[in-house]
Protein backbone atom coordinates (compact mmCIF):
# COMPACT_ATOMS: atom_id res chain seq x y z
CA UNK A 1 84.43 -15.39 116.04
CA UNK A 2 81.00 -14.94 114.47
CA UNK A 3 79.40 -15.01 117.89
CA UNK A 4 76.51 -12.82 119.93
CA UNK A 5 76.42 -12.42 123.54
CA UNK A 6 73.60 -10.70 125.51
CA UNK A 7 74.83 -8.24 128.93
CA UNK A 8 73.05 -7.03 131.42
CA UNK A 9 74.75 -4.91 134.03
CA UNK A 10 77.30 -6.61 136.03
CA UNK A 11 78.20 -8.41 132.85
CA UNK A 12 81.52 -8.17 130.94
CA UNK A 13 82.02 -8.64 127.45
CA UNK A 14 84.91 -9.60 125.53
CA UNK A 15 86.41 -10.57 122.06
CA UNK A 16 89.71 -10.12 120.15
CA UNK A 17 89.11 -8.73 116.89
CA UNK A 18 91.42 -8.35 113.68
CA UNK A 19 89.69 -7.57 110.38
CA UNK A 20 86.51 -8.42 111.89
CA UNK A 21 84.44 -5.92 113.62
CA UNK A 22 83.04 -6.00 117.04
CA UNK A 23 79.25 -4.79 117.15
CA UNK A 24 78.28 -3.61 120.78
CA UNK A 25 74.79 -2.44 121.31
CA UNK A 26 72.77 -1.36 123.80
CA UNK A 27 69.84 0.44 125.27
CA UNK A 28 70.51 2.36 128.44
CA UNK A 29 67.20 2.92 129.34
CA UNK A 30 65.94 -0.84 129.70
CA UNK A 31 70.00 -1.66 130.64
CA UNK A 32 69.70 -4.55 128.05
CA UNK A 33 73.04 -4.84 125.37
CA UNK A 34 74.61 -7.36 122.82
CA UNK A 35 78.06 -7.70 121.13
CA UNK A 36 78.15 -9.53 117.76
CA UNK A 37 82.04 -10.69 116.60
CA UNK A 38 81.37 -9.51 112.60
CA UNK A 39 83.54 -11.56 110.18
CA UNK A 40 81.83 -10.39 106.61
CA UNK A 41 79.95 -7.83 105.26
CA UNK A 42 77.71 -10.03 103.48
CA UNK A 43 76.04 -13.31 103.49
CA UNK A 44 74.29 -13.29 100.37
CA UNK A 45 71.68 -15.28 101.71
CA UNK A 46 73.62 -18.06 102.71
CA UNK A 47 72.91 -17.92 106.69
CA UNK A 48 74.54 -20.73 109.01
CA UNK A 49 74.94 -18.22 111.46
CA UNK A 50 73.64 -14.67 111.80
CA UNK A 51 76.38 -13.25 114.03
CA UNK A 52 78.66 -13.80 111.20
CA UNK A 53 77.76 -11.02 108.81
CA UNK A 54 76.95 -7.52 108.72
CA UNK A 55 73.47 -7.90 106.94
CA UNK A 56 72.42 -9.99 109.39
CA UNK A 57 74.34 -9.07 112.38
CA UNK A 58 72.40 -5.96 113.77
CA UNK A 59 68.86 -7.41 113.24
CA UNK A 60 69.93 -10.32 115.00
CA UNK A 61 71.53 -7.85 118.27
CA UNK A 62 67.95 -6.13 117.90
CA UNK A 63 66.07 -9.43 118.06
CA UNK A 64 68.03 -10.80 121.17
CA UNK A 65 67.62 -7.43 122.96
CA UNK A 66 63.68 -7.25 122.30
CA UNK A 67 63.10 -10.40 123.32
CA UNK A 68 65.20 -9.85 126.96
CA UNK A 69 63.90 -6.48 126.95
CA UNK A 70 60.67 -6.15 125.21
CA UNK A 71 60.36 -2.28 126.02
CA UNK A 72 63.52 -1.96 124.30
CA UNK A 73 62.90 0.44 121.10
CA UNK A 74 65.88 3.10 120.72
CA UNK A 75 69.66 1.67 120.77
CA UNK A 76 72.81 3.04 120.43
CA UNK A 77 76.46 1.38 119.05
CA UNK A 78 80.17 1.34 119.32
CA UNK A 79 82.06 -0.40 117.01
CA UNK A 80 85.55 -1.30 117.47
CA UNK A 81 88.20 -3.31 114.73
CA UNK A 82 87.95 -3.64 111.23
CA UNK A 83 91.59 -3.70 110.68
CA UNK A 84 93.49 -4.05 107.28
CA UNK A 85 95.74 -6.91 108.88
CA UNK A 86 97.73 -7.71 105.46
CA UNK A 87 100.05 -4.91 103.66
CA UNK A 88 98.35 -5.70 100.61
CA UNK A 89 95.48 -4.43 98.82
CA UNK A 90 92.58 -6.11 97.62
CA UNK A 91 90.13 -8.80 98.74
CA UNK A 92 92.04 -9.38 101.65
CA UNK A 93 91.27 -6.04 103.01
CA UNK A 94 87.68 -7.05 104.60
CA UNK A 95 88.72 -4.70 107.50
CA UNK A 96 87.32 -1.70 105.39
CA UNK A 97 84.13 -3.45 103.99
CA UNK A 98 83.16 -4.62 107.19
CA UNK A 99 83.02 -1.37 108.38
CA UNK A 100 81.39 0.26 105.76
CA UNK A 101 78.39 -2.64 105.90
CA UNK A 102 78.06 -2.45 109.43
CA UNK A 103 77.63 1.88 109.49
CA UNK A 104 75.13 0.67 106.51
CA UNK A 105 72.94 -1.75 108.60
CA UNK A 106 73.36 0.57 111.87
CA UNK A 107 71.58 3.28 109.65
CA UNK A 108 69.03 1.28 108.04
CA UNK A 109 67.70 0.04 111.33
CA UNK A 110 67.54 3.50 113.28
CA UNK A 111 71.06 2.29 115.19
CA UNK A 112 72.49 5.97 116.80
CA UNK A 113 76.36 5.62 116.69
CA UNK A 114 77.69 6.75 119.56
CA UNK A 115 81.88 5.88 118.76
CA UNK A 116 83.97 4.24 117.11
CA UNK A 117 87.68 2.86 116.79
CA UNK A 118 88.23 1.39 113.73
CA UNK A 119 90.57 0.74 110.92
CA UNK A 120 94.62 0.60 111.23
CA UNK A 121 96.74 -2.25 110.70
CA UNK A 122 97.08 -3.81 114.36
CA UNK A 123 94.32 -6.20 115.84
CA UNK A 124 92.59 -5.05 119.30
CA UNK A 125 91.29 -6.75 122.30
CA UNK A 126 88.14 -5.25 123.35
CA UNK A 127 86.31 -5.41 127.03
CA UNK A 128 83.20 -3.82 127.92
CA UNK A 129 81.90 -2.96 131.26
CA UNK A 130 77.72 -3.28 130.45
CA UNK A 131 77.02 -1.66 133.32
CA UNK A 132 78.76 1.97 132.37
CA UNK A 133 78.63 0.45 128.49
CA UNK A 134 82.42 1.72 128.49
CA UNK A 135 84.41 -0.12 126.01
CA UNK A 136 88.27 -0.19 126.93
CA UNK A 137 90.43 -1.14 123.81
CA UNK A 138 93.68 -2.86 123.72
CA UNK A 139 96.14 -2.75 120.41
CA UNK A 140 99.43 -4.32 120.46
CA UNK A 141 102.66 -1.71 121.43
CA UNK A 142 99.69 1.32 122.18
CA UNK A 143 97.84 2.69 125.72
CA UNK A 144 94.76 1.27 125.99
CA UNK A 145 91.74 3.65 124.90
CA UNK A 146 88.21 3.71 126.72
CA UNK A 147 85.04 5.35 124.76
């Protein structure tokens, strides 16, 4: 949780995600891409770690990319998670806010969203091939789904 990887091709990436979101970017022209484990929407300045929140999340995917792959300008996203884990409503429902920041940051920094599979009640496990950038996800009791 509240981590960022880099991939180049031949890499795989992977994380298990509930209510958090999973943040995979990339830029198939310079083959450069970066998956950030989201927790919060937020961090209201308060920044131990950028990975952690939405706000600071996708600048921080941008900055790791730029500096692997200066040339790097245009990228593109699939997010994946974000799930309402609790039947309850309220502030334990981060699923939905996550989401909502992270489509928020993706648009303020010129982010192209390519897919998504969000939402739902059921945690997934998520791999992702950053060679092909395919993204294969795994929810408990369903077929896995590849985007």
């Amino acid at each position: 949780m509240s981590q960022a990887a880099l991939g180049r091709p031949g890499d795989t990436l992977t994380t298990v995600l509930g209510s958090c979101l999973g943040v995979f970017m990339y830029c198939t022209r310079w083959r450069v891409s970066a998956l950030a484990h989201v927790v919060l929407p937020s961090s209201r300045g308060h920044v131990p770690n950028a990975a952690k929140y939405a706000d600071t999340a996708i600048p921080l995917l941008i900055q790791m990319m730029r500096r692997e792959e200066p040339q790097a300008q245009r990228f593109a996203a699939k997010i994946m998670g974000g799930a309402n884990m609790f039947n309850t409503t309220g502030p334990l429902q981060i699923g939905d806010e996550n989401v909502r920041a992270v489509l928020e940051q993706l648009k303020q920094h010129d982010v192209t969203l390519i897919a998504q599979c969000v939402g739902g009640n059921k945690g997934r496990r998520v791999k992702i091939d950053c060679q092909t950038s395919q993204v294969l996800v795994e929810r408990a009791g369903e077929p896995a789904n590849s985007f």
